[in-house]
C-alpha atoms as a PDB file:
ATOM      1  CA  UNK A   1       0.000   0.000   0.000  1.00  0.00           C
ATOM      2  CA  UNK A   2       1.060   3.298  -0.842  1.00  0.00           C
ATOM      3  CA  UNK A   3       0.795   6.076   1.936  1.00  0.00           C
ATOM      4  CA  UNK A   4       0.350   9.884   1.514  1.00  0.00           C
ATOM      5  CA  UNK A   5       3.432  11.894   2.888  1.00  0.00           C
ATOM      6  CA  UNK A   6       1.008  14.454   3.713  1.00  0.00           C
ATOM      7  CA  UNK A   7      -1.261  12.422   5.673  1.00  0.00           C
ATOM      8  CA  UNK A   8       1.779  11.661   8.302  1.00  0.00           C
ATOM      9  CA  UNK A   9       2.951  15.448   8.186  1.00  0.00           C
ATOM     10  CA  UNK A  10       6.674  14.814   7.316  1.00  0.00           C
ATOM     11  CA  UNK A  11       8.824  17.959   6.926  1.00  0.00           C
ATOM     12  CA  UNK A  12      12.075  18.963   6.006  1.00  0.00           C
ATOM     13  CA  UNK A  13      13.530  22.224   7.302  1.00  0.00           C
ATOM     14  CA  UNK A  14      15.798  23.714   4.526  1.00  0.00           C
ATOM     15  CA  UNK A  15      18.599  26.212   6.489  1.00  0.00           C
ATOM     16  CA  UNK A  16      19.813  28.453   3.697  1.00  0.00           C
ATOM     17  CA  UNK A  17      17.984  30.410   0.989  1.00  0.00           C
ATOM     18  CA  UNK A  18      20.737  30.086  -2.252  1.00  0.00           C
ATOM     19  CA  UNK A  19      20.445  27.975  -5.078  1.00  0.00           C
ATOM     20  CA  UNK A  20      21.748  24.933  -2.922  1.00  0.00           C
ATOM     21  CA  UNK A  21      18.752  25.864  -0.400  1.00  0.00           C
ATOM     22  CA  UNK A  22      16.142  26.396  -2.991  1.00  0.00           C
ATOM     23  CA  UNK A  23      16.365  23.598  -5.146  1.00  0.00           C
ATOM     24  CA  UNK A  24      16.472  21.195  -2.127  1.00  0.00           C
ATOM     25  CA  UNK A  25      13.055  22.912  -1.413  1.00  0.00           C
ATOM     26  CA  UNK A  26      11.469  22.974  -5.016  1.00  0.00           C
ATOM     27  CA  UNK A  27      12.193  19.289  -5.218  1.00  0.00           C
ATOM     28  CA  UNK A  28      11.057  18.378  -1.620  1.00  0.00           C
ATOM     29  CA  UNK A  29       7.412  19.881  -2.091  1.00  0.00           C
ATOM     30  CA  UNK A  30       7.227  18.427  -5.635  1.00  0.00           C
ATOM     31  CA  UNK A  31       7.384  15.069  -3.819  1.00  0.00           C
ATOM     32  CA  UNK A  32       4.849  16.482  -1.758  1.00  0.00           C
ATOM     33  CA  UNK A  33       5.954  17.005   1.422  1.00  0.00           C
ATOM     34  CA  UNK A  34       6.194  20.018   3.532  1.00  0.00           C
ATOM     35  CA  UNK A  35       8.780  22.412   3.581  1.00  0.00           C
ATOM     36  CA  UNK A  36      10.173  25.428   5.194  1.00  0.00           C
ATOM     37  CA  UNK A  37      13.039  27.273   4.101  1.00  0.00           C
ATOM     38  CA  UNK A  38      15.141  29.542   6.645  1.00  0.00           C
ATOM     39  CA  UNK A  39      16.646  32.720   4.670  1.00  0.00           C
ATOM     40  CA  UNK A  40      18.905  33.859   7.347  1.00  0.00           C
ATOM     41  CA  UNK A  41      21.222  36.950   7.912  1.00  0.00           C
ATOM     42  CA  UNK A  42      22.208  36.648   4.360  1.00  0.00           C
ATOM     43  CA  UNK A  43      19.078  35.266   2.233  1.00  0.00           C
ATOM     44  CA  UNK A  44      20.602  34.537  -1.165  1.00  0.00           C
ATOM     45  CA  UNK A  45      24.435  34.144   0.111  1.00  0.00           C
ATOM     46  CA  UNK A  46      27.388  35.164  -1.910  1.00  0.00           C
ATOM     47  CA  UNK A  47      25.312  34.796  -5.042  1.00  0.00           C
ATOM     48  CA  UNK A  48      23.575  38.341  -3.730  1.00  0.00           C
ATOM     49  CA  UNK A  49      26.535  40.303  -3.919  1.00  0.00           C
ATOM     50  CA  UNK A  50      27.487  39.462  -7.387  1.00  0.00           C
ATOM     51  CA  UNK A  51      27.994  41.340 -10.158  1.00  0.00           C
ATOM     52  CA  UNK A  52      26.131  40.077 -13.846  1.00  0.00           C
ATOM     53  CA  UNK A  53      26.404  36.215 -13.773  1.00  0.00           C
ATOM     54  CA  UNK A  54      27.250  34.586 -17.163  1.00  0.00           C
ATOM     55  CA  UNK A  55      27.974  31.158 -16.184  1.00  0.00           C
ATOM     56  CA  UNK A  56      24.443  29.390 -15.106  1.00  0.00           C
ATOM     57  CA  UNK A  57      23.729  27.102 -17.662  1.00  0.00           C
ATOM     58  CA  UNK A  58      19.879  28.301 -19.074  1.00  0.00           C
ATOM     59  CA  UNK A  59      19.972  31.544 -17.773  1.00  0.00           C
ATOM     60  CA  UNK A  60      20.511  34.602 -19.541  1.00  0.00           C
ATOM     61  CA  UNK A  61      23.204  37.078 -17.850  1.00  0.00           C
ATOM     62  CA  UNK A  62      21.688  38.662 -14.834  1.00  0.00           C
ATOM     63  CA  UNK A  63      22.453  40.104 -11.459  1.00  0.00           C
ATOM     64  CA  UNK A  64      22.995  38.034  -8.860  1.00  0.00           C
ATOM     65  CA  UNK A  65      20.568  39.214  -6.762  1.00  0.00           C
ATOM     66  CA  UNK A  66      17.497  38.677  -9.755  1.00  0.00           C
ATOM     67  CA  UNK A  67      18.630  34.946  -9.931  1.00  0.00           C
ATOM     68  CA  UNK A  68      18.224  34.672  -6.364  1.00  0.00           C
ATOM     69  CA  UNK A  69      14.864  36.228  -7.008  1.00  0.00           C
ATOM     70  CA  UNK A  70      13.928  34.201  -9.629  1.00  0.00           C
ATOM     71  CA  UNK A  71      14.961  30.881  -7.839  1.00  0.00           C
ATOM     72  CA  UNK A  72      12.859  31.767  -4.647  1.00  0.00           C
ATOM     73  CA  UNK A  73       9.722  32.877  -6.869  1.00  0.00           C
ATOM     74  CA  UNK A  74       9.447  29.479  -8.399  1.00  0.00           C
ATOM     75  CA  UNK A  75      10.087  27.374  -5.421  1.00  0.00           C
ATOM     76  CA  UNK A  76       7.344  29.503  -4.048  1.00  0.00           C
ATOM     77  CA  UNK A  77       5.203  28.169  -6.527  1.00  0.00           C
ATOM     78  CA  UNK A  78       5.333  24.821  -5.646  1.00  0.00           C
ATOM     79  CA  UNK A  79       4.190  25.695  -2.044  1.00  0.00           C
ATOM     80  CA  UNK A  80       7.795  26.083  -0.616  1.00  0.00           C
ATOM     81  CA  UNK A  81       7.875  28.529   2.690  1.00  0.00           C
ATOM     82  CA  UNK A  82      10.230  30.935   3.183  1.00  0.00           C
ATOM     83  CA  UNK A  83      11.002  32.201   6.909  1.00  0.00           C
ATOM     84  CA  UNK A  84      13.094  35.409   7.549  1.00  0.00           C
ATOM     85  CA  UNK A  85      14.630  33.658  10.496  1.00  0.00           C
ATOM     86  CA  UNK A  86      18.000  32.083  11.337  1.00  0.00           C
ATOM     87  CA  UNK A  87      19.135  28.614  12.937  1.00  0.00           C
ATOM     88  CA  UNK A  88      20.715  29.016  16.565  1.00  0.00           C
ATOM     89  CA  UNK A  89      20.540  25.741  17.723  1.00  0.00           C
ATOM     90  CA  UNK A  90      19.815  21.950  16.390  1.00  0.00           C
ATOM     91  CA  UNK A  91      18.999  19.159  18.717  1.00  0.00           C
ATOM     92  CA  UNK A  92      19.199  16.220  17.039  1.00  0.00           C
ATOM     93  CA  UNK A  93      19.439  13.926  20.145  1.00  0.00           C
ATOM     94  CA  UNK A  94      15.887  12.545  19.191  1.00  0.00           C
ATOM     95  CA  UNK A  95      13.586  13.044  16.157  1.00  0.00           C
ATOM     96  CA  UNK A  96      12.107  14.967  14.583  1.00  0.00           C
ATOM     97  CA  UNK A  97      14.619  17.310  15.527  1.00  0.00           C
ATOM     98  CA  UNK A  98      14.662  20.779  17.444  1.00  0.00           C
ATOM     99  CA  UNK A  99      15.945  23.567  15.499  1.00  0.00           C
ATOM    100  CA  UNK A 100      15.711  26.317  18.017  1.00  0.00           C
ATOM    101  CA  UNK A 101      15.678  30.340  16.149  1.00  0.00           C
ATOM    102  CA  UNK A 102      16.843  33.335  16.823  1.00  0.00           C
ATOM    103  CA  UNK A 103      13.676  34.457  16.950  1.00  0.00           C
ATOM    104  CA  UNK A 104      13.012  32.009  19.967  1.00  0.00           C
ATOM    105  CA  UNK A 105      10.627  29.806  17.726  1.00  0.00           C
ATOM    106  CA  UNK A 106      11.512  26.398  17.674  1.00  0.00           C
ATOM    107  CA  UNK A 107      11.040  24.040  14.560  1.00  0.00           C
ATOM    108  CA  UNK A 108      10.642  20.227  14.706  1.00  0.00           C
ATOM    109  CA  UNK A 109      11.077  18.730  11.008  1.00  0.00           C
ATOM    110  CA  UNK A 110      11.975  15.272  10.789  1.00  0.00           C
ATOM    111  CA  UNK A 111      15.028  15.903   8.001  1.00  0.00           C
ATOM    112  CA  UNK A 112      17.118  18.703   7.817  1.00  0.00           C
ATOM    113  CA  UNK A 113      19.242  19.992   4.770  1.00  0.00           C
ATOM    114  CA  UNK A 114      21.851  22.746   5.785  1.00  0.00           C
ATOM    115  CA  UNK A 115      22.121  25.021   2.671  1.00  0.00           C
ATOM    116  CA  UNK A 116      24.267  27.679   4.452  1.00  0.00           C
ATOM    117  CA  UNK A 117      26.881  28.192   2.054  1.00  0.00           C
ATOM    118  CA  UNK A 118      30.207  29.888   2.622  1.00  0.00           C
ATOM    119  CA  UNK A 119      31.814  33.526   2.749  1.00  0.00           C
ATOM    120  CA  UNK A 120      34.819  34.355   1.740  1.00  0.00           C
ATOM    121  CA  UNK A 121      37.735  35.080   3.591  1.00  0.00           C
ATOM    122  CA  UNK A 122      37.874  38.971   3.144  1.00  0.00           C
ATOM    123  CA  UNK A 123      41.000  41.786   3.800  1.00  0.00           C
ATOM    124  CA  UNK A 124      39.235  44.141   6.045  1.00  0.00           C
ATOM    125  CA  UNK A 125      40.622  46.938   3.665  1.00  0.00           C
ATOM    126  CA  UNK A 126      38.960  50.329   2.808  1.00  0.00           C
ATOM    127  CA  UNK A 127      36.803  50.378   0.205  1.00  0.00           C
ATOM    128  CA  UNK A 128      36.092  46.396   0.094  1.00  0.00           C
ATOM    129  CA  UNK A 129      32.823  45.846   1.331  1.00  0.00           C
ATOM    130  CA  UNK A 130      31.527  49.228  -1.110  1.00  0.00           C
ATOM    131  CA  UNK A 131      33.583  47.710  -4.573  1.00  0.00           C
ATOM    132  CA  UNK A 132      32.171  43.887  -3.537  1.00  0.00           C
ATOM    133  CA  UNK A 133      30.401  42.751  -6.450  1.00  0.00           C
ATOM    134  CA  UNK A 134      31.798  45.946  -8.286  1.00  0.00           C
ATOM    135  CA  UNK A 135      35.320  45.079  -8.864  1.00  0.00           C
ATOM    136  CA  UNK A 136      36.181  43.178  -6.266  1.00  0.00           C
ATOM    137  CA  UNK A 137      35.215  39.927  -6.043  1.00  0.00           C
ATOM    138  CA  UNK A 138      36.540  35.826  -4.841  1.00  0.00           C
ATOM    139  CA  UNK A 139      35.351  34.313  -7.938  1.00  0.00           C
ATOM    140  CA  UNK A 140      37.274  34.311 -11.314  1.00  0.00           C
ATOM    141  CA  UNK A 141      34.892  32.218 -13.184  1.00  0.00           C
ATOM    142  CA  UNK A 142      31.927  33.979 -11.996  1.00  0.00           C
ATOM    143  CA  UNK A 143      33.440  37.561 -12.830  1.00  0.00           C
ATOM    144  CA  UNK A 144      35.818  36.705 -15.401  1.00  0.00           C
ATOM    145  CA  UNK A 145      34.475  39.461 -18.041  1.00  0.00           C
ATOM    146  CA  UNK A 146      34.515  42.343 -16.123  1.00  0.00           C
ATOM    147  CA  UNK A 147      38.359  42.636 -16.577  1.00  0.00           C
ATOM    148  CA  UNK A 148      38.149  41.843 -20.060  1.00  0.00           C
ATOM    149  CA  UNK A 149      41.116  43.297 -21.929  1.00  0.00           C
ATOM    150  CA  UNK A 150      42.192  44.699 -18.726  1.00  0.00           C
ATOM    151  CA  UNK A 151      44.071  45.040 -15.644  1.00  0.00           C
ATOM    152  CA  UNK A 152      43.173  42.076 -13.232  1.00  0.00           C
ATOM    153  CA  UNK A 153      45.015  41.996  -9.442  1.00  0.00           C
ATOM    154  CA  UNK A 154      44.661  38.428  -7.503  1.00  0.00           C
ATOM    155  CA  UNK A 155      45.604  38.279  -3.699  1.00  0.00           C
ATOM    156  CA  UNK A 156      46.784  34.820  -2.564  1.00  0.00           C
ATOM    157  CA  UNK A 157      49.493  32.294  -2.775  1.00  0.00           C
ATOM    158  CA  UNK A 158      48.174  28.991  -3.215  1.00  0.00           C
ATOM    159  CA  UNK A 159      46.417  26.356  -5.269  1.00  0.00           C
ATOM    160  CA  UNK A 160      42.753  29.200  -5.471  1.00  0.00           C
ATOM    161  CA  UNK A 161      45.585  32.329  -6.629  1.00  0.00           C
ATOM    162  CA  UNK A 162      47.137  29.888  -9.424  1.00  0.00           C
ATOM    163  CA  UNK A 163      43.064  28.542 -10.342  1.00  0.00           C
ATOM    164  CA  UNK A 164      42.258  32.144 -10.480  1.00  0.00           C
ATOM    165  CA  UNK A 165      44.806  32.896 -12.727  1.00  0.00           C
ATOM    166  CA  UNK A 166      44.510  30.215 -15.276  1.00  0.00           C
ATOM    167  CA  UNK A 167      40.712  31.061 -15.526  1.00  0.00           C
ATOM    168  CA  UNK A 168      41.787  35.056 -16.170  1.00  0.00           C
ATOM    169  CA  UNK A 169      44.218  34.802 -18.451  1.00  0.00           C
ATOM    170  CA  UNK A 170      41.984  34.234 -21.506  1.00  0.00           C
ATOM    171  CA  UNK A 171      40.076  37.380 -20.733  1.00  0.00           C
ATOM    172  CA  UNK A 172      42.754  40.052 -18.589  1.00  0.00           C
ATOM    173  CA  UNK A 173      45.332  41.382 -20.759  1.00  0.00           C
ATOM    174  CA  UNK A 174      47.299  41.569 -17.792  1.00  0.00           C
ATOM    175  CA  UNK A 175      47.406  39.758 -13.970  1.00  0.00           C
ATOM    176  CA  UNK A 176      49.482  40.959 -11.178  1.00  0.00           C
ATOM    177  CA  UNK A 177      49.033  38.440  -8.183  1.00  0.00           C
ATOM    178  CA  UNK A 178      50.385  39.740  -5.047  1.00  0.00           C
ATOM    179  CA  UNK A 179      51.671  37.211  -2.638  1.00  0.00           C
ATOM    180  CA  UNK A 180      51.882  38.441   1.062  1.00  0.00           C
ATOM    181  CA  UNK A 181      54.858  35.932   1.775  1.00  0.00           C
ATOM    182  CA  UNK A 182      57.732  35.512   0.406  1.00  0.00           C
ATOM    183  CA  UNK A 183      56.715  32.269  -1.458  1.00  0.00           C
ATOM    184  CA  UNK A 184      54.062  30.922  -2.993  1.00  0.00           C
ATOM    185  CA  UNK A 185      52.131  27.724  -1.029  1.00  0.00           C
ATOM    186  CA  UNK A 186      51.167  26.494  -4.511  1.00  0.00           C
ATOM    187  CA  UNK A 187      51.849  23.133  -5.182  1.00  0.00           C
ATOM    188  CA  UNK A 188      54.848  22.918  -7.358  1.00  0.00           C
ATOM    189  CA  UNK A 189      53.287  21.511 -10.176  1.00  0.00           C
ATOM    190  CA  UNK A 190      50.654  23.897 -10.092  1.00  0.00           C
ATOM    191  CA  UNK A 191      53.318  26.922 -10.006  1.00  0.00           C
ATOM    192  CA  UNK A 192      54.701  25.002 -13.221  1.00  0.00           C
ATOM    193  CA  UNK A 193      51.370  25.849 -14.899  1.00  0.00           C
ATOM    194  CA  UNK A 194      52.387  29.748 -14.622  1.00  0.00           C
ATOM    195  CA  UNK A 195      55.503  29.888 -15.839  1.00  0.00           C
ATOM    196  CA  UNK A 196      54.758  30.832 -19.772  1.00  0.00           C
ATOM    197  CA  UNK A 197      52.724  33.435 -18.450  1.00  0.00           C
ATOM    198  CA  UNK A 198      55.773  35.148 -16.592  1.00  0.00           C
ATOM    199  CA  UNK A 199      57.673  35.042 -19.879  1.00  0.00           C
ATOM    200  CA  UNK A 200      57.831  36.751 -22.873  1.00  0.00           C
ATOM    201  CA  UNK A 201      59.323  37.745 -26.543  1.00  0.00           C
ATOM    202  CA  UNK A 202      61.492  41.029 -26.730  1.00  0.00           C
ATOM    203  CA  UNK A 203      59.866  44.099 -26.066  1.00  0.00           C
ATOM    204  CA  UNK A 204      56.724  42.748 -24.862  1.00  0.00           C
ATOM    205  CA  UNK A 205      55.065  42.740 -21.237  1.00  0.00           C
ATOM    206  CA  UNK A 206      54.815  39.776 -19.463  1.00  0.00           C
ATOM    207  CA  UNK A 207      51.011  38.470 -18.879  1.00  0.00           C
ATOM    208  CA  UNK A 208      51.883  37.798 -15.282  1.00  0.00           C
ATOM    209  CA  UNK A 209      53.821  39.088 -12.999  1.00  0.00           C
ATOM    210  CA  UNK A 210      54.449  38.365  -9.239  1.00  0.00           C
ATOM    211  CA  UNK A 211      54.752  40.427  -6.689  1.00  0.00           C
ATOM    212  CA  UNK A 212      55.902  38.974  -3.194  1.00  0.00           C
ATOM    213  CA  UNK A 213      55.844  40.260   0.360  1.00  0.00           C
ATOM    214  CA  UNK A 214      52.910  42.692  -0.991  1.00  0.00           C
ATOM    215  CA  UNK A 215      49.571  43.643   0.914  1.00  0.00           C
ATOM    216  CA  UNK A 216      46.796  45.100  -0.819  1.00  0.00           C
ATOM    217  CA  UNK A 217      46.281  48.249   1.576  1.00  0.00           C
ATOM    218  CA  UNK A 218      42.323  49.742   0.207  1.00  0.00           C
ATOM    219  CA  UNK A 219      40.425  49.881  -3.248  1.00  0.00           C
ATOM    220  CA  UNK A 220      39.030  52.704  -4.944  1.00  0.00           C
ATOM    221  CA  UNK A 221      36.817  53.636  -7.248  1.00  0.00           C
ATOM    222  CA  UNK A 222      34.186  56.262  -8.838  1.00  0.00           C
ATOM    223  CA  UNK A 223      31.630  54.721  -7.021  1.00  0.00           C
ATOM    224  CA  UNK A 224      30.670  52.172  -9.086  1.00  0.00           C
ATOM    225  CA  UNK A 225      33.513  50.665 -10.551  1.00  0.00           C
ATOM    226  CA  UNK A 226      36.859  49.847  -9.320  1.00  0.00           C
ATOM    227  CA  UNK A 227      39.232  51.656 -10.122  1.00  0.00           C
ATOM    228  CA  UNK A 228      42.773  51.534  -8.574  1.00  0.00           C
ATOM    229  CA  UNK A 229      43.925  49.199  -6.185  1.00  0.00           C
ATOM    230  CA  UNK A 230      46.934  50.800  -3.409  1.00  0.00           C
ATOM    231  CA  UNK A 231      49.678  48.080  -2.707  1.00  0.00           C
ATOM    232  CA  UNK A 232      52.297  47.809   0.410  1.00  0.00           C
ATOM    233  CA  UNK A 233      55.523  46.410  -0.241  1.00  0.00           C
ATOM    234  CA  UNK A 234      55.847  44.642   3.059  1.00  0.00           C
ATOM    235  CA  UNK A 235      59.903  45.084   2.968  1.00  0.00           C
ATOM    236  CA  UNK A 236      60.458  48.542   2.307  1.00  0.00           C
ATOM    237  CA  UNK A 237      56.954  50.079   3.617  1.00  0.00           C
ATOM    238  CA  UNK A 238      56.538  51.846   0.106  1.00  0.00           C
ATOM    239  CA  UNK A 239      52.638  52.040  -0.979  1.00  0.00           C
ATOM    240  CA  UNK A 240      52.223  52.076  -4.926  1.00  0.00           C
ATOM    241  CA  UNK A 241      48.598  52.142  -6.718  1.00  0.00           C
ATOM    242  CA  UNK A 242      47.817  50.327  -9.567  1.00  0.00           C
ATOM    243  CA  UNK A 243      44.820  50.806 -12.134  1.00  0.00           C
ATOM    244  CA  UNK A 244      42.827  47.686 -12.288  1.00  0.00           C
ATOM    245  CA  UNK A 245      39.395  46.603 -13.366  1.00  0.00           C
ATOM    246  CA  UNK A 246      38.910  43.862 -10.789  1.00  0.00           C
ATOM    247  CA  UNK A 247      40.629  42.484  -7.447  1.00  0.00           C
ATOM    248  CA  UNK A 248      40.332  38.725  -7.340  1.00  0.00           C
ATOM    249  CA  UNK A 249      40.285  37.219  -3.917  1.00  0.00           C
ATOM    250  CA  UNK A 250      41.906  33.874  -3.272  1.00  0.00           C
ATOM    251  CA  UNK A 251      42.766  33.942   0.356  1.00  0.00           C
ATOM    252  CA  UNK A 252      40.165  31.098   1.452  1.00  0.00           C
ATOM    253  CA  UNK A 253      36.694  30.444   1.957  1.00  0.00           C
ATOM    254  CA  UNK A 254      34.755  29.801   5.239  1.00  0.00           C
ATOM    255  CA  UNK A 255      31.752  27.357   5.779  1.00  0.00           C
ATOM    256  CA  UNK A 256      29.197  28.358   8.040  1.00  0.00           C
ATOM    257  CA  UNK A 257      28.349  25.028   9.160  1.00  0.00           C
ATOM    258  CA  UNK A 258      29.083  26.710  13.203  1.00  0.00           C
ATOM    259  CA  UNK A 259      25.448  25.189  13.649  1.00  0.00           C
ATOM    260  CA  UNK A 260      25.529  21.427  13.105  1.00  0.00           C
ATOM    261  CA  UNK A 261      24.864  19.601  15.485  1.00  0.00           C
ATOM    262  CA  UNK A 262      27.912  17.498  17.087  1.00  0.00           C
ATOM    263  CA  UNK A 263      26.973  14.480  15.355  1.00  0.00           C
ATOM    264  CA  UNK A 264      27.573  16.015  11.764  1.00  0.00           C
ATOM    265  CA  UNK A 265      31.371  15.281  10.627  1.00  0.00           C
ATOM    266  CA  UNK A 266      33.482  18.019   9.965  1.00  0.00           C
ATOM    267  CA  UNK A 267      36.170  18.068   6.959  1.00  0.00           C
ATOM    268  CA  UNK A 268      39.470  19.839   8.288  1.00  0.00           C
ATOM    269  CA  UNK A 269      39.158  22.843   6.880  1.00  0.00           C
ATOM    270  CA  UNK A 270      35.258  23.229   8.098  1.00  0.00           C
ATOM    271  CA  UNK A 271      33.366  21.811   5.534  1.00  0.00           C
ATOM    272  CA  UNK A 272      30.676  19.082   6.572  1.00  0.00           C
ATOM    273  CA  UNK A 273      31.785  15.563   5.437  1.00  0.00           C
ATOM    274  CA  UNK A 274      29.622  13.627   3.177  1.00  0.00           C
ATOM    275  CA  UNK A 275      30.438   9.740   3.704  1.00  0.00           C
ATOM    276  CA  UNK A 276      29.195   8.401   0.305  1.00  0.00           C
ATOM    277  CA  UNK A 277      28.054  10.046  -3.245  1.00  0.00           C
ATOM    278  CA  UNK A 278      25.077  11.578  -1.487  1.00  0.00           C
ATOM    279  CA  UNK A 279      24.145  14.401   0.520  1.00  0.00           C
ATOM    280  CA  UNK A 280      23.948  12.449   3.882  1.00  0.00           C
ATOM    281  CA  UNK A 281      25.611  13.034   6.427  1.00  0.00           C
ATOM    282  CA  UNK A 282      26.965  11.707   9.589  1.00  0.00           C
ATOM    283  CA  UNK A 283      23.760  12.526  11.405  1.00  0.00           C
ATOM    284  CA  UNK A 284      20.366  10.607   9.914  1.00  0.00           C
ATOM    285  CA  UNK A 285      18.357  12.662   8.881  1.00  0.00           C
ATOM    286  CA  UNK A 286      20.571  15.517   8.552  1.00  0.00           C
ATOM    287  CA  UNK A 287      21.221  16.575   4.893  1.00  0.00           C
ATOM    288  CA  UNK A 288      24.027  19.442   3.741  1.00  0.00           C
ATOM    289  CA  UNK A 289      24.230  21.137  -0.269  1.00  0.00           C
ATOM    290  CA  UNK A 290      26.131  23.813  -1.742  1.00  0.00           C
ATOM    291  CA  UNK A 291      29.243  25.370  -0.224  1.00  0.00           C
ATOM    292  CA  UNK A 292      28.666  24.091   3.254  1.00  0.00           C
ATOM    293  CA  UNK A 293      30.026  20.876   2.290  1.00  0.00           C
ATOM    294  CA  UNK A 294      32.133  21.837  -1.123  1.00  0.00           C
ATOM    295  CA  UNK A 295      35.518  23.173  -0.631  1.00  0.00           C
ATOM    296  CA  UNK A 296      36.254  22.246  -4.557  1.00  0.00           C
ATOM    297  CA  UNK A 297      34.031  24.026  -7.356  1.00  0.00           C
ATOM    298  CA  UNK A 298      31.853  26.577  -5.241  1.00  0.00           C
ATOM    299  CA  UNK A 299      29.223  26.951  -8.805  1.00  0.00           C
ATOM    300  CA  UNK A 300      26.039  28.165  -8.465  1.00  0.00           C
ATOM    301  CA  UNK A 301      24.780  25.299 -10.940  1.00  0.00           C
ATOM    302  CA  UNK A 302      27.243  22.853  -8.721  1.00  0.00           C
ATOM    303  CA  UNK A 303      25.097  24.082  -5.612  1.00  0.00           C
ATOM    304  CA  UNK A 304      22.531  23.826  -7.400  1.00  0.00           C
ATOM    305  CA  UNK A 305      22.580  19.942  -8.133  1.00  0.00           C
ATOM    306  CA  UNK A 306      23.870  19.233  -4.664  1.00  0.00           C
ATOM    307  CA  UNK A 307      20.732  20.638  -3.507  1.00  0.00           C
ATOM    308  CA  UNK A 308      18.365  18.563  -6.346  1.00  0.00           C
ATOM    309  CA  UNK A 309      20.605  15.478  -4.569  1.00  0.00           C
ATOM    310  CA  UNK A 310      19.789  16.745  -1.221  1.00  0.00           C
ATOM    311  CA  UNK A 311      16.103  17.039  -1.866  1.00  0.00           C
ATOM    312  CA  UNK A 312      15.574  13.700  -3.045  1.00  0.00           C
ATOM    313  CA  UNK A 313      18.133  12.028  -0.658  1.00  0.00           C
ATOM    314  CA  UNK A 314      15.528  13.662   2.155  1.00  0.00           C
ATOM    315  CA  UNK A 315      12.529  12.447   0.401  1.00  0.00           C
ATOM    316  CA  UNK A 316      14.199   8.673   0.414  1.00  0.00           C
ATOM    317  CA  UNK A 317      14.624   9.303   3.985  1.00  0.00           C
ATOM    318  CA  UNK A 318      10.997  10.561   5.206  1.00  0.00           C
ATOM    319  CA  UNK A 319       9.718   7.138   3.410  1.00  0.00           C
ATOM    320  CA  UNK A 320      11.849   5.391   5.466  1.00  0.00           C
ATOM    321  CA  UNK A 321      10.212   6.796   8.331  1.00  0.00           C
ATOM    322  CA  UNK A 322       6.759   5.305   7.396  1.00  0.00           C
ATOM    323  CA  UNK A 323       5.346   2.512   8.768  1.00  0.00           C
END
C-alpha cells in the first residue's frame, strides 16, 4: 500500500535560501511534502553580492541578486515557505529534531538539509565591502568578463591564486598576483602551470607578474567601478597604486556550518563531510548542499545539483520513516 506523505505530516527544514537551499526545497514539495526554508542573515548568500552572472547554464546574464529572485519565486510556486529567520541551535538527540531560532521559535522537522553556504575570507581593507560585487570579487569564473582586456590583481598564494589565474588569463590582458609571503604555497606543479605566463618575446610585457611580500592596503573607485587598487611592499613600507578593473580574492573560503549539530562530521578545513556520493551526512536525517560541504568548485549550478541530490536524498529518507 502506498501512503500519503502528507497524511503523516513529514517535513524537512531547509537552512539556507541560495540555489543549494532552494532547489532542495522545489524538489522536496514536488514530492509532496512540507517544507520550510530559513533565509537567514544573508538570504541569497554570496550569489547576492554578485555582479552580472554569465555562467548558469539556461539563464541569460543577470544580477545576482534577480537569480536569487527568480529561484525563490518558483520554489514559491510549488508551495515552498520561506522564513526570515536564522538557525541558533539543532537538537538532534531525538527526532524529529529541534531547530531552536533566533527568533526564539523552535522548529521540529523530521530531516534537515543545511544550505548555508560559505563567505569568503575577506582583507578588512577600505573600500572592500563598497567595490564587492563591483570590482572586487573571490570568484574568477563567476566575474571573469569584467576585466576583459584589462588590468586584473589576484591576492593569494596557493592552489585558489594559481586557479584564479589560469581562468583570467583568456580574458585580462594583464594579472598581477600579489603574494603576502615571500613564497608561494602552490603546489609545485601547479606553479609550473604559470611559468609561460611570466615570460615573454622582446619588447613585450609579461602576462603575469608576481609580486611577493605585498599587501593590498584599500580599493578605490568612482563609485561604481573599481578603479585603482593601493599596494604595500611589506619590505620597504613603500605604498604604490595600480589601475585595475577587478581584485580577485583567493585567500580562502569559510563554511558556516558553526550550527551542526555534534553528530555532523566536519572536513578539516570546516566543511561538513559527506560519507558516500550523497548528501547524507553523519547525522540521519541531517542533509548538507552547496558550499557548506564543497571546498572544490563553489558553482552556483554545482550548488545547485547538490541541492536537487539533497532534496531527493531527504525524500528517500521521510519514506523510510513510514510505517
Amino acid at each position: 500500500m502506498v501512503c500519503d506523505a502528507k497524511s503523516h505530516k513529514r517535513k524537512v527544514l531547509v537552512i539556507g535560501a541560495g540555489p543549494a537551499g532552494c532547489a532542495a526545497a522545489m524538489v522536496i514539495a514536488r514530492g509532496g511534502f512540507e517544507v520550510d526554508v530559513l533565509r537567514g542573515n544573508n538570504p541569497g548568500g554570496q550569489l547576492m553580492g554578485a555582479g552580472v552572472v554569465e555562467n548558469v547554464l539556461g539563464v541569460t546574464p543577470k544580477r545576482g541578486y534577480q537569480i536569487i529572485a527568480d529561484m525563490a519565486e518558483q520554489a514559491e510556486k510549488f508551495g515552498v515557505h520561506f522564513i526570515d529567520d536564522t538557525a541558533f541551535n539543532i537538537d538532534d538527540s531525538a527526532r524529529p529534531f529541534k531547530v531552536t531560532c533566533d527568533s526564539g521559535d523552535v522548529l521540529q522537522p523530521d530531516a534537515v538539509i543545511l544550505a548555508t553556504g560559505g563567505s569568503p575570507r575577506m582583507l578588512g581593507i577600505p573600500g572592500e565591502n563598497e567595490y564587492w560585487g563591483k570590482g572586487v570579487s573571490s570568484c574568477a569564473v563567476c566575474d571573469c568578463f569584467m576585466v576583459k582586456g584589462k588590468h586584473a590583481i589576484i591576492i593569494g598564494g596557493g592552489d585558489s591564486a594559481v586557479d584564479h589565474i589560469l581562468h583570467l588569463v583568456d580574458y585580462a590582458d594583464t594579472i598581477t598576483l600579489c603574494v603576502r609571503s615571500e613564497r608561494m604555497r602552490a603546489a609545485p606543479h601547479s606553479q609550473k602551470k604559470l611559468q609561460s605566463y611570466l615570460t615573454c618575446k622582446s619588447g613585450e610585457e609579461p602576462k603575469l607578474r608576481i609580486l611577493y611580500n605585498t599587501d593590498i592596503v584599500s580599493v578605490r573607485g568612482d563609485g561604481e567601478r573599481l578603479a585603482h587598487v593601493q599596494l604595500r611592499d611589506k619590505t620597504t613600507g613603500v605604498v604604490s597604486e595600480a589601475a585595475a578593473a577587478g581584485l580577485f580574492l583567493a585567500i580562502g573560503h569559510i563554511p558556516q556550518s558553526d550550527v551542526c549539530p555534534v553528530s555532523v562530521q566536519k572536513n578539516d578545513d570546516g566543511t561538513i563531510y559527506l560519507p558516500s556520493r550523497t548528501q547524507a551526512t553523519t547525522c540521519p536525517g541531517f542533509f548538507a548542499a552547496g558550499d557548506v560541504a564543497d571546498s572544490v568548485y563553489r558553482q552556483v549550478d554545482i550548488a545547485k545539483g547538490d541541492g536537487t541530490k539533497a532534496g531527493h536524498d531527504a525524500i528517500r529518507y521521510l519514506w523510510s520513516l513510514q510505517d
